[in-house]
C-alpha atoms as a PDB file:
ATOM      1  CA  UNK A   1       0.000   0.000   0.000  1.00  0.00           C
ATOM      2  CA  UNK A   2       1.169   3.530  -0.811  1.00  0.00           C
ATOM      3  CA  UNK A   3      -1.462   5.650  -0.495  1.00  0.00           C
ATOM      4  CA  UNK A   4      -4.178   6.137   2.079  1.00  0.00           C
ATOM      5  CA  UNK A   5      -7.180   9.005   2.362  1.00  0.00           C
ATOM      6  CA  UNK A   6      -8.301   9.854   5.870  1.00  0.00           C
ATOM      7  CA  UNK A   7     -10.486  12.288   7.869  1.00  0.00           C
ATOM      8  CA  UNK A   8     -10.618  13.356  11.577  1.00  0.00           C
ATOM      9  CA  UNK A   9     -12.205  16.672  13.033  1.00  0.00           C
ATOM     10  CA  UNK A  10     -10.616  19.208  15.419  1.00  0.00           C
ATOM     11  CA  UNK A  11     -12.108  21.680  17.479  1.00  0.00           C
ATOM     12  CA  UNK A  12     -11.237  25.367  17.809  1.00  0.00           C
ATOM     13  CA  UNK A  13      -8.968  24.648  20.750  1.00  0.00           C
ATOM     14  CA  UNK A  14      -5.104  25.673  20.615  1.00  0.00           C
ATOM     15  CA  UNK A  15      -2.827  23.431  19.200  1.00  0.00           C
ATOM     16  CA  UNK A  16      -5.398  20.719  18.085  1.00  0.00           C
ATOM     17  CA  UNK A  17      -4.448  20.247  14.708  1.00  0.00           C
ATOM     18  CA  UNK A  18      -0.410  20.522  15.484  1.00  0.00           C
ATOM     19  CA  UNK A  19      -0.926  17.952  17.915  1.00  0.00           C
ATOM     20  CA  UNK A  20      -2.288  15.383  14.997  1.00  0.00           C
ATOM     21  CA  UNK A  21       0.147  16.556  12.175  1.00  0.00           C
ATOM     22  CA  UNK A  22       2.867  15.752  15.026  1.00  0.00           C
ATOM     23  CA  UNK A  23       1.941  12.296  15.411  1.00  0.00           C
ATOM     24  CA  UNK A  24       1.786  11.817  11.895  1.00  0.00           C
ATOM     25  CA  UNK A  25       5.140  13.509  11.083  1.00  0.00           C
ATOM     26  CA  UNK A  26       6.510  11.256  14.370  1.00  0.00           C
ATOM     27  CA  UNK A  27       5.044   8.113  13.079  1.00  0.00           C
ATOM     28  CA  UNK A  28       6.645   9.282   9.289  1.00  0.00           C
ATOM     29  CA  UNK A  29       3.383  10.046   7.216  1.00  0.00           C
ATOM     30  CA  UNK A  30       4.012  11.577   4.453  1.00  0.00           C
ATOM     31  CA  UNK A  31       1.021  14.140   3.635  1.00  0.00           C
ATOM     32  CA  UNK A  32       0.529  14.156  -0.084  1.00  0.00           C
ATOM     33  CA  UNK A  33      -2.333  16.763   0.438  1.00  0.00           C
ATOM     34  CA  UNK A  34      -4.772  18.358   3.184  1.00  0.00           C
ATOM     35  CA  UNK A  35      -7.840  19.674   3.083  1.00  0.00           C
ATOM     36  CA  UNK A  36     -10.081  21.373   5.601  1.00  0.00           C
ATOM     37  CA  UNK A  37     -14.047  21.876   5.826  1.00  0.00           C
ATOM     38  CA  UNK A  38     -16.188  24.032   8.452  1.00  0.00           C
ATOM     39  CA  UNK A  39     -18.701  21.488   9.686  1.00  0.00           C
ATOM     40  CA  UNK A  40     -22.050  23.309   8.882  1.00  0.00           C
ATOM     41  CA  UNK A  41     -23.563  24.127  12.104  1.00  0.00           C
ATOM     42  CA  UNK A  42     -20.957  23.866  14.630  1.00  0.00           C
ATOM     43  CA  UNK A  43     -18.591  27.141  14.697  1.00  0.00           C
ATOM     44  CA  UNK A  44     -15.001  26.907  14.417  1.00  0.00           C
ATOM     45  CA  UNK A  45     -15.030  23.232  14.224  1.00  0.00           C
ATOM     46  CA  UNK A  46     -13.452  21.909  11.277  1.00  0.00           C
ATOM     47  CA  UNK A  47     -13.209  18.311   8.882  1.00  0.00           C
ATOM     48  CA  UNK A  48      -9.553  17.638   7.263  1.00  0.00           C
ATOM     49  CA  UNK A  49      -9.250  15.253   4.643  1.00  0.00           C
ATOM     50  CA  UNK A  50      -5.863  14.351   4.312  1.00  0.00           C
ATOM     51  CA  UNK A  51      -4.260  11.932   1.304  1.00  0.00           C
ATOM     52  CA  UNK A  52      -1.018  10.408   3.369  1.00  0.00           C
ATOM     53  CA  UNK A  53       1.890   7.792   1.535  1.00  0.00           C
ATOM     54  CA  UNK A  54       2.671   5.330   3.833  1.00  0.00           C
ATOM     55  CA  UNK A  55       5.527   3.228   3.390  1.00  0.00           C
ATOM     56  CA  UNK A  56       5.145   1.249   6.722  1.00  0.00           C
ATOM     57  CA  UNK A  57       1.729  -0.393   7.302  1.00  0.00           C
ATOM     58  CA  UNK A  58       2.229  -1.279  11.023  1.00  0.00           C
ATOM     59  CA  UNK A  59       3.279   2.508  11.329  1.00  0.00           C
ATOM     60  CA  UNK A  60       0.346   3.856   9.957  1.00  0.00           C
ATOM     61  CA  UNK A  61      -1.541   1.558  12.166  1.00  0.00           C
ATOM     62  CA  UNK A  62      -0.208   2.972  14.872  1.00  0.00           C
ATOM     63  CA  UNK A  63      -0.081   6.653  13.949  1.00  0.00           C
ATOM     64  CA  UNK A  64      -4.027   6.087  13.794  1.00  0.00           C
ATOM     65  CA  UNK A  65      -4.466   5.053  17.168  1.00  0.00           C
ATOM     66  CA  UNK A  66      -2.263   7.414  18.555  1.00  0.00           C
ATOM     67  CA  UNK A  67      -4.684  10.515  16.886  1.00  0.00           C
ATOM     68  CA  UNK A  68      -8.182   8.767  18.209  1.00  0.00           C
ATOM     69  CA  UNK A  69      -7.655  10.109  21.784  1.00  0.00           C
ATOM     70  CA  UNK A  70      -6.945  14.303  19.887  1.00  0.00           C
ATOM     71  CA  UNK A  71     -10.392  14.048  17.617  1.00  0.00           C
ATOM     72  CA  UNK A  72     -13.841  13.321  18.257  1.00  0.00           C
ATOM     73  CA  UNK A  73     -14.309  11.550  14.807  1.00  0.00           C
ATOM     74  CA  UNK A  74     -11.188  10.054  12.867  1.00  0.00           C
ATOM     75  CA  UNK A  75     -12.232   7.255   9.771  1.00  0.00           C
ATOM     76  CA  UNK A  76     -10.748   5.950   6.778  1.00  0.00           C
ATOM     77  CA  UNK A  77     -11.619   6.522   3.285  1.00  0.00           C
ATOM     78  CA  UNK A  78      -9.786   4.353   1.620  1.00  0.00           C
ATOM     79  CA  UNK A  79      -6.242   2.181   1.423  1.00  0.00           C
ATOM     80  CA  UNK A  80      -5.302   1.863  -2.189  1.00  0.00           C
ATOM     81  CA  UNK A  81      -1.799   1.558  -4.078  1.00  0.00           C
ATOM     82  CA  UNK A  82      -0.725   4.640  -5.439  1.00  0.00           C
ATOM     83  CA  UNK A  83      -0.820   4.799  -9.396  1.00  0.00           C
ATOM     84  CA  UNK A  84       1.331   6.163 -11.535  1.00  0.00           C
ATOM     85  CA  UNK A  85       0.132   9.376 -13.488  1.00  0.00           C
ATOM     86  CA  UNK A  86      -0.890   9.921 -16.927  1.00  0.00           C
ATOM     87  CA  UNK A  87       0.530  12.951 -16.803  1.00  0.00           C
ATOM     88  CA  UNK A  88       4.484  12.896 -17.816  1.00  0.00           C
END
């Protein structure tokens, strides 16, 4: 596996996000891209879809349980093997 989509939320608290993109840098997730949402009713909370390469499944494993305790919600997308482009 190379490539793996995620989502967690964070609340308008300091430091919540660093906190998660710590553990993921600590764990060595690569981010290939992040992406962040307001969730509709609920102010200054926001979703974050992030696209991470992992190159170590048992590390990604365990970067994932290490976030659960800094996010109220934190899922999976999808696990896939990264393609190559059709782009040159």
């Amino acid at each position: 596996m190379n490539k793996a989509s995620i989502y967690f939320t964070v609340a308008h608290k300091f430091g919540s996000l660093s906190k998660i993109l710590s553990i993921l840098s600590y764990y060595e997730i690569n981010m290939a891209k992040i992406q962040s949402m307001p969730i509709p009713g609920q102010d200054w909370e926001y979703m974050f879809y992030v696209d991470v390469e992992i190159n170590d499944i048992d590390m990604y494993r365990k970067s994932l349980e290490a976030i659960r305790p800094f996010t109220p919600s934190l899922g999976v997308l999808g696990e896939y093997r990264k393609g190559k482009s059709v782009i040159d």
